[in-house]
Each structure stands twice: as C-alpha cells, then as structure tokens.
C-alpha atoms as a PDB file:
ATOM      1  CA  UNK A   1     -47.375 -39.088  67.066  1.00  0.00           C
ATOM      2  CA  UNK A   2     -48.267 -39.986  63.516  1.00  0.00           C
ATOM      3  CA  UNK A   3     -51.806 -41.753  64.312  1.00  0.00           C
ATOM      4  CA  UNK A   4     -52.111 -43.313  60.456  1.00  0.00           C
ATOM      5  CA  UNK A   5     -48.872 -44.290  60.309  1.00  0.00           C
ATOM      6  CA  UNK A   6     -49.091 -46.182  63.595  1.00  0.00           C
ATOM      7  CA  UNK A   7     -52.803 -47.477  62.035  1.00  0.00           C
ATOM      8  CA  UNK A   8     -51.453 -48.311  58.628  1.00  0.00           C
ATOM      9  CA  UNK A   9     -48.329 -50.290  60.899  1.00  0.00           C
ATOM     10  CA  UNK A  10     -51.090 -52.155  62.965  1.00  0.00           C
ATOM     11  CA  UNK A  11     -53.034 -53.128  60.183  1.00  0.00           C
ATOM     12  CA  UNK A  12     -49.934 -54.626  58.437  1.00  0.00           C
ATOM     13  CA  UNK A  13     -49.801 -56.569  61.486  1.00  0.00           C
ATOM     14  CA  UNK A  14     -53.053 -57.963  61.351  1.00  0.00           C
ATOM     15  CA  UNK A  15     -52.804 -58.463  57.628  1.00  0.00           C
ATOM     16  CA  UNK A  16     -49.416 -60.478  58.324  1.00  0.00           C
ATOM     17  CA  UNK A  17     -50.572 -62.472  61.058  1.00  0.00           C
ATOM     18  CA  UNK A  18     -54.285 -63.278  59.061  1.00  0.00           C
ATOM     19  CA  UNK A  19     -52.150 -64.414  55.854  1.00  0.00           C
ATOM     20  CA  UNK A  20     -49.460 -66.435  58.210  1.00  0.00           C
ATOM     21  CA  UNK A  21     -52.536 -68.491  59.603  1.00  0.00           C
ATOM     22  CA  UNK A  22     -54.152 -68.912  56.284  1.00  0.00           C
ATOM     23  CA  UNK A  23     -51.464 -70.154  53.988  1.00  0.00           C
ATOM     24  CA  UNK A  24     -52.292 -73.796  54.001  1.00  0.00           C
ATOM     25  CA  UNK A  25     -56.265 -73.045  54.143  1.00  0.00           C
ATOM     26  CA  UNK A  26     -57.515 -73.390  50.213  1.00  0.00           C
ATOM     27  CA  UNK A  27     -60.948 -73.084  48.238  1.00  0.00           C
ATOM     28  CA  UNK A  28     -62.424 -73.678  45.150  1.00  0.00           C
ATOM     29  CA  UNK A  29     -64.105 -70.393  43.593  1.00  0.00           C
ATOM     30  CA  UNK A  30     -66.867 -70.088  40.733  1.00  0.00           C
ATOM     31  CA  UNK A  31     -67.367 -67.214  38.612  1.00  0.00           C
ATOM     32  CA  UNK A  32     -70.070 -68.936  36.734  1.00  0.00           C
ATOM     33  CA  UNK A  33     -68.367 -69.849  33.391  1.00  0.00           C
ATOM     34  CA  UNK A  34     -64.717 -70.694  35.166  1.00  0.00           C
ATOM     35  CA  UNK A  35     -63.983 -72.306  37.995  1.00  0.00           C
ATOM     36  CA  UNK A  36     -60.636 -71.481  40.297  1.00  0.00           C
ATOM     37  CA  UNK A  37     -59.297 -74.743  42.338  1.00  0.00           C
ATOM     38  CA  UNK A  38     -57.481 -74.566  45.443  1.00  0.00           C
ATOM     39  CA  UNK A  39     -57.136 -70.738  45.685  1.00  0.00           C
ATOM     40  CA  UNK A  40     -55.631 -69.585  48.778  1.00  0.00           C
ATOM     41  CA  UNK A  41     -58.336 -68.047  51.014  1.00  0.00           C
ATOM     42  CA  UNK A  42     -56.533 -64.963  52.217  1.00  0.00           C
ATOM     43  CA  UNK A  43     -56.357 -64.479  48.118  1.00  0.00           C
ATOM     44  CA  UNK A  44     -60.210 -64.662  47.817  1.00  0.00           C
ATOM     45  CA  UNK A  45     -60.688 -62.084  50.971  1.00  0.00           C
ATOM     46  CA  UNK A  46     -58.195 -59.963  50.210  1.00  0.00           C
ATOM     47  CA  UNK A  47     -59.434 -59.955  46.128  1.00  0.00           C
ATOM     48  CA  UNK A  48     -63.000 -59.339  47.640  1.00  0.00           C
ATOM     49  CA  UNK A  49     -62.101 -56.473  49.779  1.00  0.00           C
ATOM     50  CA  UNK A  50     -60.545 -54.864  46.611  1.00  0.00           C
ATOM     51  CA  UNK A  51     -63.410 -54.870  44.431  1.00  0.00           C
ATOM     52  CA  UNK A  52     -65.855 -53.714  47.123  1.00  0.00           C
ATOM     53  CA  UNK A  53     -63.436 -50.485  47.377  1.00  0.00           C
ATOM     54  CA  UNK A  54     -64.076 -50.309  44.048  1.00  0.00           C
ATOM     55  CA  UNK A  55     -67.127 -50.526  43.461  1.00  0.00           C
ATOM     56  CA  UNK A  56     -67.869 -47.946  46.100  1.00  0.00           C
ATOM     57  CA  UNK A  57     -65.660 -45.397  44.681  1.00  0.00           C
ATOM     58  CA  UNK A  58     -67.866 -44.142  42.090  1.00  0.00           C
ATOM     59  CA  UNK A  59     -70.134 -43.361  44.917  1.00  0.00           C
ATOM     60  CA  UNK A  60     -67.847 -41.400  46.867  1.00  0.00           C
ATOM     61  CA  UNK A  61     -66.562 -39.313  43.954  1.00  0.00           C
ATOM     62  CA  UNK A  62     -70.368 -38.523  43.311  1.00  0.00           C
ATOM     63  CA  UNK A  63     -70.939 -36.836  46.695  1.00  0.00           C
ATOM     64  CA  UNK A  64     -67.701 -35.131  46.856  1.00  0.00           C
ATOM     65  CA  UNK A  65     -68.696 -33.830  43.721  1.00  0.00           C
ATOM     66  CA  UNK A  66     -71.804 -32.338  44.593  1.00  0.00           C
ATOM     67  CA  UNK A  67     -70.402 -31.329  47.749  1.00  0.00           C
ATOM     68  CA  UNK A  68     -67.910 -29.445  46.202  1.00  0.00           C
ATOM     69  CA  UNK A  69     -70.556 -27.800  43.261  1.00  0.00           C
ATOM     70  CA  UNK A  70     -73.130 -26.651  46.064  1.00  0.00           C
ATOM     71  CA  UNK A  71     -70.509 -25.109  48.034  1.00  0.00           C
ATOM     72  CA  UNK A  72     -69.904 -22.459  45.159  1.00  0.00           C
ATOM     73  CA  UNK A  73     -73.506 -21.618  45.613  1.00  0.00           C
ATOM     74  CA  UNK A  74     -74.616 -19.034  48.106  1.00  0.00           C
ATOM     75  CA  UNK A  75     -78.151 -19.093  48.330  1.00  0.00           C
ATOM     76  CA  UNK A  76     -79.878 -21.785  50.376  1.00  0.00           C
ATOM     77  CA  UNK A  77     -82.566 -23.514  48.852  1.00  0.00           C
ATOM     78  CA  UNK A  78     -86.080 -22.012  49.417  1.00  0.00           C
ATOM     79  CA  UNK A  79     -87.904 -23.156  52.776  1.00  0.00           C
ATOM     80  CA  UNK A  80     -84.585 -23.858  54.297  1.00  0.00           C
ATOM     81  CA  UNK A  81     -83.286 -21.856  57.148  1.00  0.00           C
ATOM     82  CA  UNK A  82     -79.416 -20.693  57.402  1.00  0.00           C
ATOM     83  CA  UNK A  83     -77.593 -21.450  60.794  1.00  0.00           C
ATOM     84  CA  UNK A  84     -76.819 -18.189  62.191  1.00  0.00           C
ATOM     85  CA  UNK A  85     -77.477 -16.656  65.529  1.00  0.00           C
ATOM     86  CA  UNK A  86     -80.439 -17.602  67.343  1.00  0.00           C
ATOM     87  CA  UNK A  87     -83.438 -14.681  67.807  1.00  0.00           C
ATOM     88  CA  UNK A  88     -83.860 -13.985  71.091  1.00  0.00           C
ATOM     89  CA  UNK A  89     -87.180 -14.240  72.878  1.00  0.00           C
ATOM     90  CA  UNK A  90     -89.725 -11.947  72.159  1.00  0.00           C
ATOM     91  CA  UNK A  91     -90.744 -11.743  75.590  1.00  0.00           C
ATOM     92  CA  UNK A  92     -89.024 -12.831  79.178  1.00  0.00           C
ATOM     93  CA  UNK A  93     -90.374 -14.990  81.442  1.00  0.00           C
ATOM     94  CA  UNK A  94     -90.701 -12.733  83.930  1.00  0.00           C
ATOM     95  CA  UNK A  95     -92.798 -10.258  81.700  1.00  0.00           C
ATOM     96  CA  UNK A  96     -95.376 -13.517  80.551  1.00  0.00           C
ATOM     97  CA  UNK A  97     -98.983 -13.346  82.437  1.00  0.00           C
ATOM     98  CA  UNK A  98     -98.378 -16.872  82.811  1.00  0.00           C
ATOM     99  CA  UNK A  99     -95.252 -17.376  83.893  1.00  0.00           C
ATOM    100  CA  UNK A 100     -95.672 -18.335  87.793  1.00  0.00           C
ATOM    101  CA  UNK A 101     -99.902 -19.281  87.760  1.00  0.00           C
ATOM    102  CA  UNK A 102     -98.822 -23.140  88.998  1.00  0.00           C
ATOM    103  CA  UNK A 103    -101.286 -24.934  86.690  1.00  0.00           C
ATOM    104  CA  UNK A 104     -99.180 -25.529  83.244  1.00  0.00           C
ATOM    105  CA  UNK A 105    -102.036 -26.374  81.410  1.00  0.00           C
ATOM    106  CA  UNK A 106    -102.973 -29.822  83.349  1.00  0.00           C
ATOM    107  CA  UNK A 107    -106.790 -29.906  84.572  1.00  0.00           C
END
C-alpha cells in the first residue's frame, strides 16, 4: 500500500474539511506599515505554515550538506572512537579472584 499517498489523501481531507469550516471566519492582519481587512483565516494559517517551511529550509539544506561533505571523509575525528566490534573481556568471570567472594564492595 502506498503509505504517502494514503497520508498526502488524508491530509487533503483535513485540509478540506479545516477550510469548509473556516470560510465565513475573517481577520484583520498587520504587517506593521499595511494593514489586511477581513482576510480569510484559513488564508492567514495556511500563508503562515508556508513561510515557516521556508524559513526552515535553509537549515535543512545546511545539514544535509555537511552530512553529505563528512561522509567523503574517512578518518574520524581525533578522540572519537569508530563503531566496530566490541573487544572482548580481558579476563572471564570465572578466572577473576573476585568473582564469587559475596561482599561486592559493601562494608
């Protein structure tokens, strides 16, 4: 089943239904030097949602972009460990002088 089809169909929906139930609903906005009178409201959330998305997108083209430059590197920076397989104990449990002596270090 196509999943973001199905979402993007849903979210139609809910766009549809929020825009059917706002149509009559109207507000003034201010930008400061020019003032918008009776704007539709699903107008001014909509608009809003827009320019957050943009704004943010400069952000996420940043990281991908460093993602995607550090991933041509191979060596790890210094003091950091790669993931790999894990050492295995020096020594067993069975092999420690203190394995079974019943105190673990409470007085």
């Amino acid at each position: 089943m196509p999943w973001r089809f199905l979402g993007f169909i849903i979210a139609s929906g809910i766009f549809l239904v929020f825009i059917g139930l706002n149509l009559e609903n109207r507000s003034d906005v201010s930008f400061g030097f020019i003032k918008i009178s009776q704007a539709p409201v699903y107008l001014t959330v909509f608009t809003s949602f827009v320019l957050g998305m943009l704004c943010s997108l400069p952000i996420v083209v940043s990281v991908r972009f460093r993602r995607s430059k550090n991933r041509g590197k191979n060596s790890a920076q210094p003091g950091v460990k790669k993931r790999g397989k894990k050492e295995p104990l020096k020594e067993s449990l069975e092999e420690s002088p203190h394995a079974n002596d019943g105190t673990y270090g409470i007085d």
